[in-house]
N, C-alpha and C. Protein backbone atom coordinates (compact mmCIF):
# COMPACT_ATOMS: atom_id res chain seq x y z
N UNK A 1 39.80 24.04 -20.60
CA UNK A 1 39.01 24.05 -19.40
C UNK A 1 39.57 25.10 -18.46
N UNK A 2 38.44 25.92 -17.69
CA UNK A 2 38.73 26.78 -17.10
C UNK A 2 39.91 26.42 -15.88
N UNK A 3 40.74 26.92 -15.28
CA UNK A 3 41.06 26.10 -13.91
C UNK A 3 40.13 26.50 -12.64
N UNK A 4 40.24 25.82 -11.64
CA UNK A 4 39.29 25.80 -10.59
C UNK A 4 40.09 26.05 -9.18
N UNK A 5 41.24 26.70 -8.95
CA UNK A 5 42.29 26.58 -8.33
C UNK A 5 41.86 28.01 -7.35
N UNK A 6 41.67 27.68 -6.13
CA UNK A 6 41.56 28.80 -5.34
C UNK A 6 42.40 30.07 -4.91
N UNK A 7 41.96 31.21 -4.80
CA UNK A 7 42.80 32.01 -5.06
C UNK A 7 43.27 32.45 -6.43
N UNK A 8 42.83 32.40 -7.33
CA UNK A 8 43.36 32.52 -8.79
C UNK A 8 42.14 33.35 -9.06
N UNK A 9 42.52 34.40 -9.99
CA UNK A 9 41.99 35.84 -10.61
C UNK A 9 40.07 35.62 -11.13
N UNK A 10 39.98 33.96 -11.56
CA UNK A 10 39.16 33.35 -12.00
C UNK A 10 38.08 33.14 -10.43
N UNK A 11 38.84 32.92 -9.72
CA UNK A 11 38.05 32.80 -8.18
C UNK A 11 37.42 33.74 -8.23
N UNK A 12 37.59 35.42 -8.30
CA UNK A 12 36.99 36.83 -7.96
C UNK A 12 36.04 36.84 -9.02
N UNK A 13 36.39 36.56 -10.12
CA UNK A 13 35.16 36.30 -11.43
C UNK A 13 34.06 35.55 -10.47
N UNK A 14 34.23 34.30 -10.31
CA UNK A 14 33.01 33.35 -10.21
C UNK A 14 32.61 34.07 -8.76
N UNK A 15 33.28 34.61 -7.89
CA UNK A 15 32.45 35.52 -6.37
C UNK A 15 32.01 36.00 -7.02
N UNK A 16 32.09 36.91 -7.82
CA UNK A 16 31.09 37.98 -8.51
C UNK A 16 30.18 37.22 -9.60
N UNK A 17 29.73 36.32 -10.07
CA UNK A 17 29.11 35.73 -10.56
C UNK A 17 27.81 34.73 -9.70
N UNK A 18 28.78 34.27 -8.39
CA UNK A 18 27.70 33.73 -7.68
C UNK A 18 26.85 34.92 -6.68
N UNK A 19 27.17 36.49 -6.20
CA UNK A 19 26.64 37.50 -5.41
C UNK A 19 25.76 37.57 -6.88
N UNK A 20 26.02 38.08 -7.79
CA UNK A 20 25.08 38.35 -8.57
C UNK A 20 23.77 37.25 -8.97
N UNK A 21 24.07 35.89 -8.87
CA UNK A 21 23.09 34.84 -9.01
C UNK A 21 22.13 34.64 -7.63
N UNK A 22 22.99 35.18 -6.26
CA UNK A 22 21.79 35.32 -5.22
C UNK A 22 21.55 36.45 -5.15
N UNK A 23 21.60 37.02 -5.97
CA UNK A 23 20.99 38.94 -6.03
C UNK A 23 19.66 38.63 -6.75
N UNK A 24 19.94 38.29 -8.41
CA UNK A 24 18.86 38.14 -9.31
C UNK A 24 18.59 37.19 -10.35
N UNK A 25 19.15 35.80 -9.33
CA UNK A 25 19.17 34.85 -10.66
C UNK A 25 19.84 34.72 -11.80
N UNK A 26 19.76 33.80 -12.18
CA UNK A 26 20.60 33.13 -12.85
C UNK A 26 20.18 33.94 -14.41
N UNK A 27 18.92 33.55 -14.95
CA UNK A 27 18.62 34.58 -15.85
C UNK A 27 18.80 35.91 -16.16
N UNK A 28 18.82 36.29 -14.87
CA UNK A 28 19.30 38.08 -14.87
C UNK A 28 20.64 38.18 -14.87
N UNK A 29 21.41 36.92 -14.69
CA UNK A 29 22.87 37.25 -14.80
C UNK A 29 23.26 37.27 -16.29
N UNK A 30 24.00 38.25 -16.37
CA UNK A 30 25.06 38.54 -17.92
C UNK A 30 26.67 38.27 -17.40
N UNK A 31 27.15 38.03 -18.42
CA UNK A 31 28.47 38.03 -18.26
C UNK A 31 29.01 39.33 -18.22
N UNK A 32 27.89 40.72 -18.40
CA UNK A 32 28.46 42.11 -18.27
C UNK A 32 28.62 42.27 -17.37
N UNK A 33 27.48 41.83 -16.50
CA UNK A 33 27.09 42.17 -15.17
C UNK A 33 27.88 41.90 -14.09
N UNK A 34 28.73 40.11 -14.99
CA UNK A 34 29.37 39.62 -14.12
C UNK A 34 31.25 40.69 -14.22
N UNK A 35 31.50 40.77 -14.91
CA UNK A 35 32.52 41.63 -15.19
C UNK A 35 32.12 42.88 -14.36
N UNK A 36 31.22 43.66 -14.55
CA UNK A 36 31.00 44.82 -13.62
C UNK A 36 31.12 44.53 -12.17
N UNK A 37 30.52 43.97 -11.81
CA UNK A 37 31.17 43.14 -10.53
C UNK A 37 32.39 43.15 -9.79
N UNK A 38 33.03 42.29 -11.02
CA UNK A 38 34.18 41.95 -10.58
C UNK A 38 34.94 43.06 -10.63
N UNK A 39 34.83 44.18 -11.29
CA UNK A 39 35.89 45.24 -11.64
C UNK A 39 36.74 44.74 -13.11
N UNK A 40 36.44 44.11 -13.81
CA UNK A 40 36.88 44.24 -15.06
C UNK A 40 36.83 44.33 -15.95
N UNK A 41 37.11 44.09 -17.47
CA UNK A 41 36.71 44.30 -18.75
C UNK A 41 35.54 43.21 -19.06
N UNK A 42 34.90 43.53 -19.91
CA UNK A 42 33.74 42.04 -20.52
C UNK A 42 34.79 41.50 -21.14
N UNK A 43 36.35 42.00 -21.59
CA UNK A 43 36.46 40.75 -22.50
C UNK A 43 37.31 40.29 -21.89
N UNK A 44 37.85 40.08 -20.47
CA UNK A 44 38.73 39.34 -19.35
C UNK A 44 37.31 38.33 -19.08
N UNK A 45 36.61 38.81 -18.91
CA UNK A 45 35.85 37.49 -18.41
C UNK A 45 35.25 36.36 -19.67
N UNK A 46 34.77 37.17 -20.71
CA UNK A 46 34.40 36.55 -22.11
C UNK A 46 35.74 35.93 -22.53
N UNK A 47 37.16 36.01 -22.24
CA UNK A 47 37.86 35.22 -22.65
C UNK A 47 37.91 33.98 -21.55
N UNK A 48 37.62 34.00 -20.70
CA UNK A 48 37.58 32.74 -19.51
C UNK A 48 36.17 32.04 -20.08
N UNK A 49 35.34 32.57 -20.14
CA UNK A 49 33.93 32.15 -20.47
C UNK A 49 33.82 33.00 -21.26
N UNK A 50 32.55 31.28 -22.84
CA UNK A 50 32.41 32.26 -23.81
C UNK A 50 30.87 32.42 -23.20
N UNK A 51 30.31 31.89 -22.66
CA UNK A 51 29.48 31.66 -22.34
C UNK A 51 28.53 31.87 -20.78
N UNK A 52 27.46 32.09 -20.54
CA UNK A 52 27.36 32.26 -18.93
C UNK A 52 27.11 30.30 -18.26
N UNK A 53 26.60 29.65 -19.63
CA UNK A 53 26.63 28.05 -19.14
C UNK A 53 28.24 27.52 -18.79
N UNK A 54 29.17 27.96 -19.20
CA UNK A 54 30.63 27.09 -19.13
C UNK A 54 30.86 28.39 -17.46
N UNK A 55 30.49 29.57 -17.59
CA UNK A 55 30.85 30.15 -16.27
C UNK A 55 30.11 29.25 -15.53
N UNK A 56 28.44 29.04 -15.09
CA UNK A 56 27.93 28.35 -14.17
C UNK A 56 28.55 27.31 -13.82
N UNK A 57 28.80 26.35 -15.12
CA UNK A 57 29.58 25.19 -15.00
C UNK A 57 30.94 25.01 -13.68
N UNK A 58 31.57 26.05 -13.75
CA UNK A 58 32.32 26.03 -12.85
C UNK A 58 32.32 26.79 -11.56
N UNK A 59 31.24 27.78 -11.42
CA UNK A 59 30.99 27.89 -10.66
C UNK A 59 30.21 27.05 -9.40
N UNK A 60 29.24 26.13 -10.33
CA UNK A 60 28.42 24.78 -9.47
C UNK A 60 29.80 23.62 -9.21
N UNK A 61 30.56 23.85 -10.27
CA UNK A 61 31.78 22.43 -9.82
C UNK A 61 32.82 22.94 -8.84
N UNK A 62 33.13 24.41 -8.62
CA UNK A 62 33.78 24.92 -7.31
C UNK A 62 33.40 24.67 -6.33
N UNK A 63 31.45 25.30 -6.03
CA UNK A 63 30.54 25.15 -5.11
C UNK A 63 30.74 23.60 -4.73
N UNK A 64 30.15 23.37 -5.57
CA UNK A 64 29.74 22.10 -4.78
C UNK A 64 30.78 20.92 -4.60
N UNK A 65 31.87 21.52 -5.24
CA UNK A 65 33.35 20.53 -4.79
C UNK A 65 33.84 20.78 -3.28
N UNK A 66 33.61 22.63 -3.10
CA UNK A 66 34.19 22.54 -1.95
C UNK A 66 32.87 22.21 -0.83
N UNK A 67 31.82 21.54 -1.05
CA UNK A 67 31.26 21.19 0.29
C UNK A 67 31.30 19.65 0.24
N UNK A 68 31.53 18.57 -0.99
CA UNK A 68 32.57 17.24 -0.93
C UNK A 68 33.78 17.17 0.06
N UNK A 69 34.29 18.26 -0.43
CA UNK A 69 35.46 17.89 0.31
C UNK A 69 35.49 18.30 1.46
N UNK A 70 35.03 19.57 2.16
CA UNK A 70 34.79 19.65 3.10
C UNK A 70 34.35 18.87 4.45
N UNK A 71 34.11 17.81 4.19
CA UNK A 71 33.48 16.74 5.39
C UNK A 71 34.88 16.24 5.98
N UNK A 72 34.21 15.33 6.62
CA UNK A 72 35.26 14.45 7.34
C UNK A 72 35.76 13.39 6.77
N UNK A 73 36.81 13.18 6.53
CA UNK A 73 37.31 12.05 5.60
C UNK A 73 37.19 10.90 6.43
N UNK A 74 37.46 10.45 7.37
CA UNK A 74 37.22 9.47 8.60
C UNK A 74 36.04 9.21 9.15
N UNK A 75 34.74 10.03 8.57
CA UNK A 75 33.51 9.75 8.97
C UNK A 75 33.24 8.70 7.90
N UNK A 76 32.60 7.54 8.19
CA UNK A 76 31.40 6.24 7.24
C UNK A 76 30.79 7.13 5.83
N UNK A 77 30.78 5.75 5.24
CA UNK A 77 30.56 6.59 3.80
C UNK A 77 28.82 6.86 4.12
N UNK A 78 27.69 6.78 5.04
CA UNK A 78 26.56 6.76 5.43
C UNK A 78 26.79 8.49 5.94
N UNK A 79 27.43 8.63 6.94
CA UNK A 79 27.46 10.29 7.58
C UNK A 79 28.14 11.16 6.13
N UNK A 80 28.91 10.68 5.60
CA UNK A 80 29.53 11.81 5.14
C UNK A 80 28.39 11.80 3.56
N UNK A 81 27.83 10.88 2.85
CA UNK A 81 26.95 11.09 2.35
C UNK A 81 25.78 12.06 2.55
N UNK A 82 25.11 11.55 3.96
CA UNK A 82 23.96 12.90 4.55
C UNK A 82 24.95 13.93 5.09
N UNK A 83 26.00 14.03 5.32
CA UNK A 83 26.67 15.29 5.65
C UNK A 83 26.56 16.08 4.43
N UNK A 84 26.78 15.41 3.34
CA UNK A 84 27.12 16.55 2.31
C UNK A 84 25.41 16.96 1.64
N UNK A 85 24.57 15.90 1.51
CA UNK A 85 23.25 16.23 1.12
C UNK A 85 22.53 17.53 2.35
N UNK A 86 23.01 16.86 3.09
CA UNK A 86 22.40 18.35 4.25
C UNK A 86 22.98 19.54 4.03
N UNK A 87 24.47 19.72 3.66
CA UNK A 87 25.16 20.82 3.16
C UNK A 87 25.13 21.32 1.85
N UNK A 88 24.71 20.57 0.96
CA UNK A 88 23.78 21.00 -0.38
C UNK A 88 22.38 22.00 0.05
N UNK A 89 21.72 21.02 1.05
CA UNK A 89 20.21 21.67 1.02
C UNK A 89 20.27 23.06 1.80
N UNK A 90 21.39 23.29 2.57
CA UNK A 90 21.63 24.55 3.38
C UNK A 90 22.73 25.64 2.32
N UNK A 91 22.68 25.34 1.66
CA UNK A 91 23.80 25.97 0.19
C UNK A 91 23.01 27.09 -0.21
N UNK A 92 23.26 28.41 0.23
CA UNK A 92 22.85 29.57 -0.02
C UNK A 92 22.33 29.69 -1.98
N UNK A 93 23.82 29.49 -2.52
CA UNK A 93 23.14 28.85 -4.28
C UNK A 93 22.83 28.19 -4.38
N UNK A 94 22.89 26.80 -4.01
CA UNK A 94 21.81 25.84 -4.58
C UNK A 94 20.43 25.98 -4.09
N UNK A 95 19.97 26.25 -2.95
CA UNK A 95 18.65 27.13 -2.77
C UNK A 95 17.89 28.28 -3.61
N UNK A 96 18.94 29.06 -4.01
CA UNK A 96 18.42 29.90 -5.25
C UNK A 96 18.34 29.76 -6.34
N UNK A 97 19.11 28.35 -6.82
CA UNK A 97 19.31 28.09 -7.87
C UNK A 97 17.61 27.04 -7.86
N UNK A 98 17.73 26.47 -6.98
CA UNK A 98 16.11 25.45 -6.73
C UNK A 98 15.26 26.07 -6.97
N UNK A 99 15.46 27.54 -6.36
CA UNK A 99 13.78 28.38 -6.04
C UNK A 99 13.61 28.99 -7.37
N UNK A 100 14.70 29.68 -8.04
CA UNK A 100 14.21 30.86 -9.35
C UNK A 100 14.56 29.80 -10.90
N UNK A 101 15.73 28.70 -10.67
CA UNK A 101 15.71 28.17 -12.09
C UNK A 101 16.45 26.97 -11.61
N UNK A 102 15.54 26.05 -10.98
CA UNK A 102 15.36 24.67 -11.07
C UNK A 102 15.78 24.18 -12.75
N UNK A 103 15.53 24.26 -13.14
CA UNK A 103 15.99 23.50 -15.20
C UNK A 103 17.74 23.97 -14.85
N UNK A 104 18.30 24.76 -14.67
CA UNK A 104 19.99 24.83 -14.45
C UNK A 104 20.68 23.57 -14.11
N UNK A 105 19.65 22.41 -13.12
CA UNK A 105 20.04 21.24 -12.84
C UNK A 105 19.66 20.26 -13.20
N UNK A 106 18.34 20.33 -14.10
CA UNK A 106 18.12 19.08 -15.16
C UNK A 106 19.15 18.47 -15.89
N UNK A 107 20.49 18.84 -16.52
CA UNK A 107 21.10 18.65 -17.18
C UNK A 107 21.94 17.06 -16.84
N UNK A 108 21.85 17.87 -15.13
CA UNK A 108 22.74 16.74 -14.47
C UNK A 108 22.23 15.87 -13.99
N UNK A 109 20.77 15.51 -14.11
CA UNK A 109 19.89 14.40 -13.32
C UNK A 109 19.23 13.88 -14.67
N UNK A 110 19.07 14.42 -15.48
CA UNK A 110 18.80 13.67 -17.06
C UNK A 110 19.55 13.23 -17.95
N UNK A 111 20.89 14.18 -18.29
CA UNK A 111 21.42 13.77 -19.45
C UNK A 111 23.03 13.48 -19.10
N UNK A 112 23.60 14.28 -18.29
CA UNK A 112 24.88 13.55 -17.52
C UNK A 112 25.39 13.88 -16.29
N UNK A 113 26.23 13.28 -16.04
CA UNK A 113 27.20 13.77 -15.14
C UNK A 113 27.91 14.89 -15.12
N UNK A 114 28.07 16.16 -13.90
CA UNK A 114 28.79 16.94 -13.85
C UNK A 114 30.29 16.18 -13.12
N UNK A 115 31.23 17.54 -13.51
CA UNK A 115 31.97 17.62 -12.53
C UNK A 115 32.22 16.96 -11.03
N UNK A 116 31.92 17.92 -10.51
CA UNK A 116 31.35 17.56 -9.26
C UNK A 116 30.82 16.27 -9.05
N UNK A 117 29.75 15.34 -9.56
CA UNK A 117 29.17 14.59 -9.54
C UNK A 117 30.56 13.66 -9.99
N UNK A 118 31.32 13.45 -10.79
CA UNK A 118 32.79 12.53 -10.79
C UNK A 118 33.08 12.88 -9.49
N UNK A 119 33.29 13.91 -9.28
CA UNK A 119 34.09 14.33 -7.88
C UNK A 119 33.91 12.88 -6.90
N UNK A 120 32.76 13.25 -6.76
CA UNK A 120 31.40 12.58 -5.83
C UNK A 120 31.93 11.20 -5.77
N UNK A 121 31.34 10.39 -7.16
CA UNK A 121 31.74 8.76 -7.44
C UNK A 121 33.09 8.79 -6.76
N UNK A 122 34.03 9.44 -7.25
CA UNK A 122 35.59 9.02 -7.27
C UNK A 122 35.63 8.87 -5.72
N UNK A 123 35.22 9.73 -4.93
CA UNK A 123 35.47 9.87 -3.53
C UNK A 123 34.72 8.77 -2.68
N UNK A 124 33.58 8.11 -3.57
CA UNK A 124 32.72 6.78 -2.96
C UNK A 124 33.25 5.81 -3.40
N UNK A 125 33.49 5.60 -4.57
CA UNK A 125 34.36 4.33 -4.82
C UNK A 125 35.78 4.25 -3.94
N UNK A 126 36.22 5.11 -3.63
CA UNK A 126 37.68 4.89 -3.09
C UNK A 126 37.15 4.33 -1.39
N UNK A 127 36.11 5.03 -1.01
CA UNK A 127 35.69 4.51 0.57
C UNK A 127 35.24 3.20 0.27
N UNK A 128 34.51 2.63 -0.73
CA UNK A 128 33.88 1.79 -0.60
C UNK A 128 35.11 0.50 -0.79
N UNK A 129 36.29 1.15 -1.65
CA UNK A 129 37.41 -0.27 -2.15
C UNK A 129 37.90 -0.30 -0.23
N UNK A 130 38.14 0.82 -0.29
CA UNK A 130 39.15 0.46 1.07
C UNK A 130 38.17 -0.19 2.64
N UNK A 131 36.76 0.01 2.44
CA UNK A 131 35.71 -0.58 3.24
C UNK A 131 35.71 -2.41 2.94
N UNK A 132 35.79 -2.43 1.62
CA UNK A 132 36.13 -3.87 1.03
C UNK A 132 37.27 -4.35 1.31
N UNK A 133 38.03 -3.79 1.59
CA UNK A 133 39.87 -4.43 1.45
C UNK A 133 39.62 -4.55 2.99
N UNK A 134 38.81 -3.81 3.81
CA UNK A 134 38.98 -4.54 5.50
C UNK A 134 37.76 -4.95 5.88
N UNK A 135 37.14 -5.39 5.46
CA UNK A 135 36.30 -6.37 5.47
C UNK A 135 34.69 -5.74 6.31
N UNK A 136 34.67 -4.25 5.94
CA UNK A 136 33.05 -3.75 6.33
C UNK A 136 32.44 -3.12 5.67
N UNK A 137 32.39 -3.24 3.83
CA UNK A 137 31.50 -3.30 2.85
C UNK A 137 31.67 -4.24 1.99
N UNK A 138 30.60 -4.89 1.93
CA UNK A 138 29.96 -6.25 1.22
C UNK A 138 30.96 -5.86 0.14
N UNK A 139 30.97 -7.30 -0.18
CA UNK A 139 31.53 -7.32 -2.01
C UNK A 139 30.67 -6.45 -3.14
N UNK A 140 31.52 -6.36 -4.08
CA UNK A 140 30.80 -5.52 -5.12
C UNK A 140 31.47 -4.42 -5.86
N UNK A 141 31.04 -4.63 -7.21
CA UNK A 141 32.00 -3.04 -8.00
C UNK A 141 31.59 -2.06 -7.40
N UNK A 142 32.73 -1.36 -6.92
CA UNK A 142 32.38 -0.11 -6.47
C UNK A 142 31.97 0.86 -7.43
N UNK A 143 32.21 0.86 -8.32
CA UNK A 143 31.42 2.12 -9.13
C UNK A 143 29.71 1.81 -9.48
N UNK A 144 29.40 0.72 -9.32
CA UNK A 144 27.67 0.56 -9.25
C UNK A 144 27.47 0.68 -7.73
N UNK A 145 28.33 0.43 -6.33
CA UNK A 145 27.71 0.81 -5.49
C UNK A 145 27.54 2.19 -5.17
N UNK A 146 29.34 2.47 -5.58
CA UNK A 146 28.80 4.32 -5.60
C UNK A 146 28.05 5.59 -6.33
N UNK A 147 27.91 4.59 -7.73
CA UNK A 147 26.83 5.53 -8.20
C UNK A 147 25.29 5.57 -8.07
N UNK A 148 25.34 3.56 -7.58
CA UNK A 148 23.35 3.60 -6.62
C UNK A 148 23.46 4.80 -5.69
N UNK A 149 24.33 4.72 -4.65
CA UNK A 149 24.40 5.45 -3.04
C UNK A 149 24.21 7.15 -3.78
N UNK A 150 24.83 7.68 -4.91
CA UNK A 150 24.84 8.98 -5.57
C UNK A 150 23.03 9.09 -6.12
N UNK A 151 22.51 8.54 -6.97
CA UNK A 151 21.37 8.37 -7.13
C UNK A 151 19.98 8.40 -6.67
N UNK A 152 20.48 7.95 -5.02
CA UNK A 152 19.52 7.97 -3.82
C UNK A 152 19.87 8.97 -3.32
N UNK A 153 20.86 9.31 -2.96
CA UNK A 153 21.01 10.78 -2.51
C UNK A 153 20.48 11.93 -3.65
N UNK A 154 20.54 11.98 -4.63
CA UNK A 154 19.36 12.74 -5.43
C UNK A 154 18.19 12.70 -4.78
N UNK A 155 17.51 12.25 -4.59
CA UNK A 155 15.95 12.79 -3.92
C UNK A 155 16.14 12.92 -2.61
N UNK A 156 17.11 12.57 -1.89
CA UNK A 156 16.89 13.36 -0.52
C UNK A 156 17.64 15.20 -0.66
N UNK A 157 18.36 15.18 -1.53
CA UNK A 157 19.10 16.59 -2.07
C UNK A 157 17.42 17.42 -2.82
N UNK A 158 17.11 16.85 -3.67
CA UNK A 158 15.85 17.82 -4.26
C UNK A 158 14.58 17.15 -4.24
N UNK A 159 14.38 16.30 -3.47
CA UNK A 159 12.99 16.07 -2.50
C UNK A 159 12.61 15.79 -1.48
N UNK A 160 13.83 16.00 -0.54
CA UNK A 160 14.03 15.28 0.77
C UNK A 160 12.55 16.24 1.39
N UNK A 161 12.37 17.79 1.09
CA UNK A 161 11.52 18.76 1.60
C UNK A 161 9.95 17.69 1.65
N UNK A 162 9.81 17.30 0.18
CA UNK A 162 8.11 16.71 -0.11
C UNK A 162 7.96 15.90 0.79
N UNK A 163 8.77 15.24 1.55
CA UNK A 163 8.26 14.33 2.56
C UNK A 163 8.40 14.48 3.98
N UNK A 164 8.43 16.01 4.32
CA UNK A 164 8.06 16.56 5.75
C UNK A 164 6.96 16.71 5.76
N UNK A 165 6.29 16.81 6.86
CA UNK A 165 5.03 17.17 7.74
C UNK A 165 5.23 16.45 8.87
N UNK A 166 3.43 17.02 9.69
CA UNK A 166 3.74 16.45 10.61
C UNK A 166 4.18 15.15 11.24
N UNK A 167 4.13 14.34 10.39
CA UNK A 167 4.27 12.68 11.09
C UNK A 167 5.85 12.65 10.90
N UNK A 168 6.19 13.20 9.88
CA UNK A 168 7.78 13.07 9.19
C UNK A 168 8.59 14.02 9.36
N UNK A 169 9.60 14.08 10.54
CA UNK A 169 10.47 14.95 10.45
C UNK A 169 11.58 14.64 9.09
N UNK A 170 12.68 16.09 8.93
CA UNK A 170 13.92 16.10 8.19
C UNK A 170 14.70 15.14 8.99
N UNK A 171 14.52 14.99 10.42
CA UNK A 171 15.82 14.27 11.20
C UNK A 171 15.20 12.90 10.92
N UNK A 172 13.97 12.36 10.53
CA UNK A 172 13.75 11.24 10.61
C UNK A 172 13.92 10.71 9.42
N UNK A 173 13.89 11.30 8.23
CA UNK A 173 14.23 11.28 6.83
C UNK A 173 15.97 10.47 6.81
N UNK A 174 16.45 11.65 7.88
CA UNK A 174 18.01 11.39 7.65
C UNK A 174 18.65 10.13 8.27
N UNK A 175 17.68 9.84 9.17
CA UNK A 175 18.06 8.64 10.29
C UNK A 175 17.56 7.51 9.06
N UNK A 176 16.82 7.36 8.50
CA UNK A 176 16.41 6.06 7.77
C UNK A 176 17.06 6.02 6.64
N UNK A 177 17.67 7.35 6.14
CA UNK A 177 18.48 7.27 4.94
C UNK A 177 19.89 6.79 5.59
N UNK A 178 20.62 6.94 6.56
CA UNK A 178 21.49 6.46 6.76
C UNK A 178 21.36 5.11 7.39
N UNK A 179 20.27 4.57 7.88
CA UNK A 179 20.18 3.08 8.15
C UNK A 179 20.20 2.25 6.53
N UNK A 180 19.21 2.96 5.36
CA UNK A 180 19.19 2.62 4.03
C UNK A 180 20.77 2.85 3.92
N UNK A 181 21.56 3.00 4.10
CA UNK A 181 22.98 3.08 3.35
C UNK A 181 23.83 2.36 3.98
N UNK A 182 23.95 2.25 5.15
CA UNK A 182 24.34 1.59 6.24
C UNK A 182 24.25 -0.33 5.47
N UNK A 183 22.67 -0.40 5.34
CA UNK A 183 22.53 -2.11 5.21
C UNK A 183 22.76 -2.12 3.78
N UNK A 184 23.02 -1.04 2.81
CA UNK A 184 23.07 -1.66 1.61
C UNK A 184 24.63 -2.05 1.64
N UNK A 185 25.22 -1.39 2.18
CA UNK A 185 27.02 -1.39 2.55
C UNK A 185 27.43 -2.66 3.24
N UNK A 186 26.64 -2.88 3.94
CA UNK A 186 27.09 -4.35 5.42
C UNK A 186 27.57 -5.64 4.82
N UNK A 187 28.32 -5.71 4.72
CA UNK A 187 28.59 -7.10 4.44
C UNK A 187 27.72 -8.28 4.41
């Protein structure tokens, strides 16, 4: 497995892999292209990746690890949930990745879990044990509550848009999704 460690030679690969994916997509990206980029050989990067799927792979589990972690650790597992779905939907790649090749993320809403998406659970189950151990989330395995709360946040991440207009704001979307998370949590 690749490492994912910031600052490491592999970091300048995947910058140059993600400028080139909001340049021309994901399809138009090569691993030549991505090497040209970066300033190096095709076979420095073809030995990190044999592939441009195991490059994406870590490029979506960098991305989207560092906007997990990025929140507030001390914010309710309700804010920091829509914190991070709002910081998905404002995600320069995952916007491009939505608009030109939507199927890049079927993988992970049909057939498994990414990266990232462990990331995700691990970081809800741990709020939800220690919400349980002081007595302001209901009983319950945390890994079925944190992977329902992951699940529902899927359609506000890639359909939260279908249910704007006029009657329905985004802020009103977000206010009822966090009351929905709020009472499923309450003791």
């Amino acid at each position: 497995m690749t490492s994912l460690r910031h600052n490491s030679p592999q970091d300048g690969y995947l910058d140059a892999a993600r400028a080139l994916i909001l340049d021309v997509g994901w399809r138009r990206t090569t691993l030549t292209e991505v090497a040209r980029r970066a300033g190096v050989s095709r076979m420095t990067i073809y030995r990190t990746w044999p592939d441009m799927g195991r490059l994406l792979g870590d490029l979506m589990t960098r991305e989207w690890a560092g906007i997990v972690t990025a929140g507030d650790p001390d914010a309710d597992i309700a804010d920091r949930v829509l914190d991070t779905v709002r910081a998905l939907r404002d995600n320069e790649l995952f916007v491009r990745i939505v608009e030109l090749d939507p199927e890049l993320l079927l993988p992970y809403l049909l057939h498994r879990r990414g990266r990232s998406q462990d990331l995700i659970l691990d970081l809800i189950e741990d709020a939800v044990r220690a919400g349980q151990a002081d007595g302001t989330i209901r009983a319950g395995h945390p890994p079925v509550i944190a992977r329902s709360l992951v699940l529902a946040a899927h359609g506000f991440v890639l359909s939260g848009h279908t249910m704007v207009d006029d009657d329905v704001t985004e802020e009103d979307l977000y206010a009822e999704a966090r009351l929905v998370i709020a009472r499923v949590l309450a003791p």
